[in-house]
Protein backbone atom coordinates (compact mmCIF):
# COMPACT_ATOMS: atom_id res chain seq x y z
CA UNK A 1 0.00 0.00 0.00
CA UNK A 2 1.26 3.29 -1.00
CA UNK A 3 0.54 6.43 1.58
CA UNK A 4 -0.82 9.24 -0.23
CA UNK A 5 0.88 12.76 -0.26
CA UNK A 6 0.06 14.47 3.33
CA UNK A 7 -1.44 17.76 3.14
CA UNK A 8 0.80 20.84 3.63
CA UNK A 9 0.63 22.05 7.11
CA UNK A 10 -1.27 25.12 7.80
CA UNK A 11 0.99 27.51 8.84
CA UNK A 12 0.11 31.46 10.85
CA UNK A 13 1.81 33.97 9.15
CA UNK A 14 1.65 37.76 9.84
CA UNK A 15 2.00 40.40 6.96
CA UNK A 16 3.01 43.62 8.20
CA UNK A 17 2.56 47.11 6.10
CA UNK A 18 3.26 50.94 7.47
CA UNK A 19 2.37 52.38 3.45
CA UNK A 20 -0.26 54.59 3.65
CA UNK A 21 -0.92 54.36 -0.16
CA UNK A 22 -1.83 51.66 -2.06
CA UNK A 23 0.64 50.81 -4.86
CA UNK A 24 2.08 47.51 -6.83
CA UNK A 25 3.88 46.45 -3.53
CA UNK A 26 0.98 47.10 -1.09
CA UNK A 27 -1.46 45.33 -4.14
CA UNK A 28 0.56 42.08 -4.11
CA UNK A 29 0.51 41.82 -0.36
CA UNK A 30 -2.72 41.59 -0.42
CA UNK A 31 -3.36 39.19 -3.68
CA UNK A 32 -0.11 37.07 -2.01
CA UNK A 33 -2.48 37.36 2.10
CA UNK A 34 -5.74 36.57 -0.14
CA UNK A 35 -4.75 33.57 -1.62
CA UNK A 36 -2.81 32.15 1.68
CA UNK A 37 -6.23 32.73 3.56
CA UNK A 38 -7.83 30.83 1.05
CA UNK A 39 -5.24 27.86 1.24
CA UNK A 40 -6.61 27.62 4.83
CA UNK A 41 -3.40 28.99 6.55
CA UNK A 42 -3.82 31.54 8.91
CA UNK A 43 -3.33 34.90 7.52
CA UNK A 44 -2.67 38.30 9.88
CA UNK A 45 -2.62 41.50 8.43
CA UNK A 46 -0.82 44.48 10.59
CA UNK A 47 -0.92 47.91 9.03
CA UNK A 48 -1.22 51.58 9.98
CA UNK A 49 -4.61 53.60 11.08
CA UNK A 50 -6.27 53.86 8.25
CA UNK A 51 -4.17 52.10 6.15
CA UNK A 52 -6.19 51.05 2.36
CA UNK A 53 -5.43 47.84 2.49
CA UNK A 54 -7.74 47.02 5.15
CA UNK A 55 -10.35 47.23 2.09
CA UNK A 56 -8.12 44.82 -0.10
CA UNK A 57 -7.77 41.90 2.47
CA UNK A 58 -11.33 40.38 1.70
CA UNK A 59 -10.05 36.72 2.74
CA UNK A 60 -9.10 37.46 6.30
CA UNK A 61 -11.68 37.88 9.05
CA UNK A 62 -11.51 41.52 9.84
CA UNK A 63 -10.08 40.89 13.91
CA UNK A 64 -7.24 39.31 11.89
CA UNK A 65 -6.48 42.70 10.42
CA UNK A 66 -4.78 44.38 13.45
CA UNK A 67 -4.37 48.03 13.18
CA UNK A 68 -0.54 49.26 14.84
CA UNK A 69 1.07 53.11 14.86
CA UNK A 70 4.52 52.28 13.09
CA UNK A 71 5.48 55.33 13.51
CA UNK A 72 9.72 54.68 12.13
CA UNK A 73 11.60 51.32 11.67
CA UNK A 74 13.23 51.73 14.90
CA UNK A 75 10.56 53.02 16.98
CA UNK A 76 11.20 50.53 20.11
CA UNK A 77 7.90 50.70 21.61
CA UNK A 78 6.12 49.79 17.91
CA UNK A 79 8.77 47.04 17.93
CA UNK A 80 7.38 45.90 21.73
CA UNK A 81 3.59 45.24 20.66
CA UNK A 82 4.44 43.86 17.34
CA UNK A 83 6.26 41.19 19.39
CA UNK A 84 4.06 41.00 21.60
CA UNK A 85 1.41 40.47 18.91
CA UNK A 86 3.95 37.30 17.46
CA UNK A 87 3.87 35.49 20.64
CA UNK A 88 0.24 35.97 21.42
CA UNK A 89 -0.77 35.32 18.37
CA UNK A 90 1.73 32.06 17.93
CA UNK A 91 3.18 33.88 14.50
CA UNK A 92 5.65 31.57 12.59
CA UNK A 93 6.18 33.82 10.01
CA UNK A 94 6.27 37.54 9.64
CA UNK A 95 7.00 38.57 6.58
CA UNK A 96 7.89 42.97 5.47
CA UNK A 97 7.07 44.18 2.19
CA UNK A 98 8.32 47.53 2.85
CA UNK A 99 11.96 48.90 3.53
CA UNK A 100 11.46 51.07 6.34
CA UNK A 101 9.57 48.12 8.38
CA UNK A 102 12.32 45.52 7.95
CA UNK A 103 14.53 46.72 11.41
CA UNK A 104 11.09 46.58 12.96
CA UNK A 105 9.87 43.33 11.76
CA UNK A 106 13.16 41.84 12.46
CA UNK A 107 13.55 43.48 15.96
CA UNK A 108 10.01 42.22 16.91
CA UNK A 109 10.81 38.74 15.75
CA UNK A 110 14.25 38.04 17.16
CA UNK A 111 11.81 38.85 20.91
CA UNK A 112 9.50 36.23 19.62
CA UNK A 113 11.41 33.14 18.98
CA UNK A 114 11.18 30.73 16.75
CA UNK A 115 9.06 33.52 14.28
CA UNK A 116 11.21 33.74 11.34
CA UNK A 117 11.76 36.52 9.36
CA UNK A 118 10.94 36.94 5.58
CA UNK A 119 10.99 40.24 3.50
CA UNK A 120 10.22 40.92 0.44
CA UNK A 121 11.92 43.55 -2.20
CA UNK A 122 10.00 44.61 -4.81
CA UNK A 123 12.47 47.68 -5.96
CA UNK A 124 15.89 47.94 -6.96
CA UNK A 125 16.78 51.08 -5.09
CA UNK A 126 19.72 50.37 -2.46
CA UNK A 127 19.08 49.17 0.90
CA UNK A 128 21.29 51.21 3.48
CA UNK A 129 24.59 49.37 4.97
CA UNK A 130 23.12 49.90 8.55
CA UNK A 131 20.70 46.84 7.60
CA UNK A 132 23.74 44.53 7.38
CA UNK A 133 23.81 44.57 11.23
CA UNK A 134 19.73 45.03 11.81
CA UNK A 135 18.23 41.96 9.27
CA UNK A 136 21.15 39.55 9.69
CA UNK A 137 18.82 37.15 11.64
CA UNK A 138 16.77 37.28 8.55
CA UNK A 139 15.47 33.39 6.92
CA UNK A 140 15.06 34.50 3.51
CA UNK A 141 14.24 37.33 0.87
CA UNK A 142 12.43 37.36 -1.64
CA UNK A 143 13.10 39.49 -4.55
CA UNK A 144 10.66 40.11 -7.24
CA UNK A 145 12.50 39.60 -10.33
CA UNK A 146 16.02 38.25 -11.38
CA UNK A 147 17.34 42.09 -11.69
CA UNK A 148 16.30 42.74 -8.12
CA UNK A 149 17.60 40.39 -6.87
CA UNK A 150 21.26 41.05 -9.01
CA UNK A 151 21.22 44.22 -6.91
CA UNK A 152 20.74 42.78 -3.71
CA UNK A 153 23.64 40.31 -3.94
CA UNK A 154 25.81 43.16 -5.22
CA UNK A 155 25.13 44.79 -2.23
CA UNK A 156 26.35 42.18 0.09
CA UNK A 157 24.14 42.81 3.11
CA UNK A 158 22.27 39.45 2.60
CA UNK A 159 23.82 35.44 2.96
CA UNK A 160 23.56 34.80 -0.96
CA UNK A 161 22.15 31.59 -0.13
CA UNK A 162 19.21 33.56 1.48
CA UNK A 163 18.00 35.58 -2.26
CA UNK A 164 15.49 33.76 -3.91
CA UNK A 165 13.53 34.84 -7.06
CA UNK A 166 9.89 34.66 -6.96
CA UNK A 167 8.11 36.74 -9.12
CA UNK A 168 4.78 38.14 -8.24
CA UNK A 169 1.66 36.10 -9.14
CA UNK A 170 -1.56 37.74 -11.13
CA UNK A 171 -4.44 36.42 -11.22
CA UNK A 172 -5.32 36.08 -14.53
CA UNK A 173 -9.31 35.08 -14.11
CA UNK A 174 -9.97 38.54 -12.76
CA UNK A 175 -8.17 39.87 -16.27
CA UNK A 176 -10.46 37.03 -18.14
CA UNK A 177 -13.32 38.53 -16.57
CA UNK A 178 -12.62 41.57 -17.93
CA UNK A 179 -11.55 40.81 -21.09
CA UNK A 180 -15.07 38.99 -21.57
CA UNK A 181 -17.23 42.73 -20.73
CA UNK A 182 -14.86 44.87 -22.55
CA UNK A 183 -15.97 42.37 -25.90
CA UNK A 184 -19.38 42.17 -24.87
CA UNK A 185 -19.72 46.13 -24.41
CA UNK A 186 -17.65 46.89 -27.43
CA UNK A 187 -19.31 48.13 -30.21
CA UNK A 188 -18.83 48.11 -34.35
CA UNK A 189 -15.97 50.17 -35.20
CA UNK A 190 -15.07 51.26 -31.87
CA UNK A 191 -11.45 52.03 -31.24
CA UNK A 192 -9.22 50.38 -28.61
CA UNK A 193 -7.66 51.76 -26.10
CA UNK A 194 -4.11 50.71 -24.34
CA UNK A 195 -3.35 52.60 -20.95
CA UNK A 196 -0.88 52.02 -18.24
CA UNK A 197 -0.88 53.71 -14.16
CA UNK A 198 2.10 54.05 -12.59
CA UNK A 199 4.29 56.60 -10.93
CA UNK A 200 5.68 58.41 -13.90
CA UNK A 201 9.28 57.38 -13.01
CA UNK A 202 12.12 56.13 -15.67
CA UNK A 203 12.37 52.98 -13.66
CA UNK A 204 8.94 52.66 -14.39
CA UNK A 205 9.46 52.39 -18.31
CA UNK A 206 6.74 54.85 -19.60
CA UNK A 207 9.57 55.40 -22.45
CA UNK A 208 9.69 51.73 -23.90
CA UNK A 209 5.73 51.86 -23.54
CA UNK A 210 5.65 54.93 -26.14
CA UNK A 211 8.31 53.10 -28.48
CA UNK A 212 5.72 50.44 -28.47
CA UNK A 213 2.72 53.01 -29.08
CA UNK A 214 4.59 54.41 -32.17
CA UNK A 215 5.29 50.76 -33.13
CA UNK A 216 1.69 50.01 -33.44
CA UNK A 217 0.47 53.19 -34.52
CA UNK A 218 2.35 52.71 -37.59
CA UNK A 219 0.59 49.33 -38.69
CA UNK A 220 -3.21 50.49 -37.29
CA UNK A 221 -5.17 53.97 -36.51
CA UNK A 222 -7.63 52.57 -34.48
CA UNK A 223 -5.91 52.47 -30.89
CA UNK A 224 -4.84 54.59 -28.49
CA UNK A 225 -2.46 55.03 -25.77
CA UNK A 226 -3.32 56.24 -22.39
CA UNK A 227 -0.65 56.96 -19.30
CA UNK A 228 -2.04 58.21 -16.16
CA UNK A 229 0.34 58.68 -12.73
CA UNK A 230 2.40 61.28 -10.51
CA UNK A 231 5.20 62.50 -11.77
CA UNK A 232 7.94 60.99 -9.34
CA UNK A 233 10.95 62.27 -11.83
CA UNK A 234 13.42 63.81 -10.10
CA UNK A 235 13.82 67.74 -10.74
CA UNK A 236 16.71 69.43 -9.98
């Protein structure tokens, strides 16, 4: 007799957040807490007052959303509750999204043993040396594409061995769905339009979306091109 596969283990795991906007990093944190609530672990959500995505976590109960003044990411007494949260809570993972609340995750969690740190890094802009010393506790990090994570082992701060690529997951029903009432409201003749929201940003690559606009305008007249953000360039 052959023993079937066990199930994975259900494991608690607390996402923490200080953003007070809601952008591509604070959108997958919720998509990435969704789908864990929905794979029956149990998801915690801890964010500031007032924070929006307290209206994007629609899989966790709402007392598992846990609202926490991070006011810094050294702000000792922030660090004090949050561990305090861990061990009440029995967290076995935290896991940071955000730069300025990795010293805090990681302070809370080394008072909270055995929660393991994770982090996430969605950007390629440098972390500061200081976090050598602060996140060296840390189990792994995740970085969001191959080119992040070139950066991060340039910058030495993390074991090598800790840098994992996992790029972000979409869910690609919800862009069905609306793939399926764009055709159905489209009518005759109707032109199409291509748009794209971000900060306006070079990193962001507004440039290589107009080379592709003028690519396509030259072989059709019936689309067009829509960019809509704040402009983040710098200005000297």
């Amino acid at each position: 007799m052959i023993d079937s596969p066990s199930e994975p283990q259900s494991m608690r795991i607390l996402q923490i957040c200080s953003a007070r906007d809601l952008g591509g990093g604070e959108k997958h944190l919720a998509d990435l807490a969704n789908a864990l609530a929905r794979r029956e672990h149990d998801v915690f959500a801890a964010v500031v007052p007032g924070s929006p995505l307290v209206g994007e976590l629609s899989a966790l109960p709402r007392e598992n959303i846990l609202e926490l003044p991070m006011r810094n990411s050294l702000n000792i007494l922030s660090a004090f509750k949050l561990a305090r949260l861990l061990k009440d809570l029995r967290i076995e993972i935290i896991h940071a999204h955000v730069a300025r609340d990795y010293p805090l995750a990681a302070m809370a969690a080394s008072r909270a043993d055995p929660t393991q740190l994770v982090l996430t890094r969605h950007v390629l802009f440098q972390l500061h040396k200081s976090h050598r010393l602060t996140l060296r506790y840390v189990a792994r990090v995740i970085a969001v594409s191959r080119a992040v994570s070139d950066s991060l082992r340039a910058q030495r701060i993390f074991d090598r061995a800790k840098i994992t690529v996992v790029h972000n997951g979409i869910d690609i029903e919800r862009f069905a769905r609306g793939r399926e009432r764009v055709a159905a409201d489209k009518t005759p003749g109707a032109r199409l339009r291509i748009g794209m929201i971000g900060h306006l940003a070079p990193i962001k690559g507004q440039k290589e979306f107009l080379r592709a606009a003028a690519i396509v305008c030259k072989s059709r007249d019936d689309v067009d091109f829509v960019l809509v953000g704040e402009d983040k360039s710098y200005k000297g």
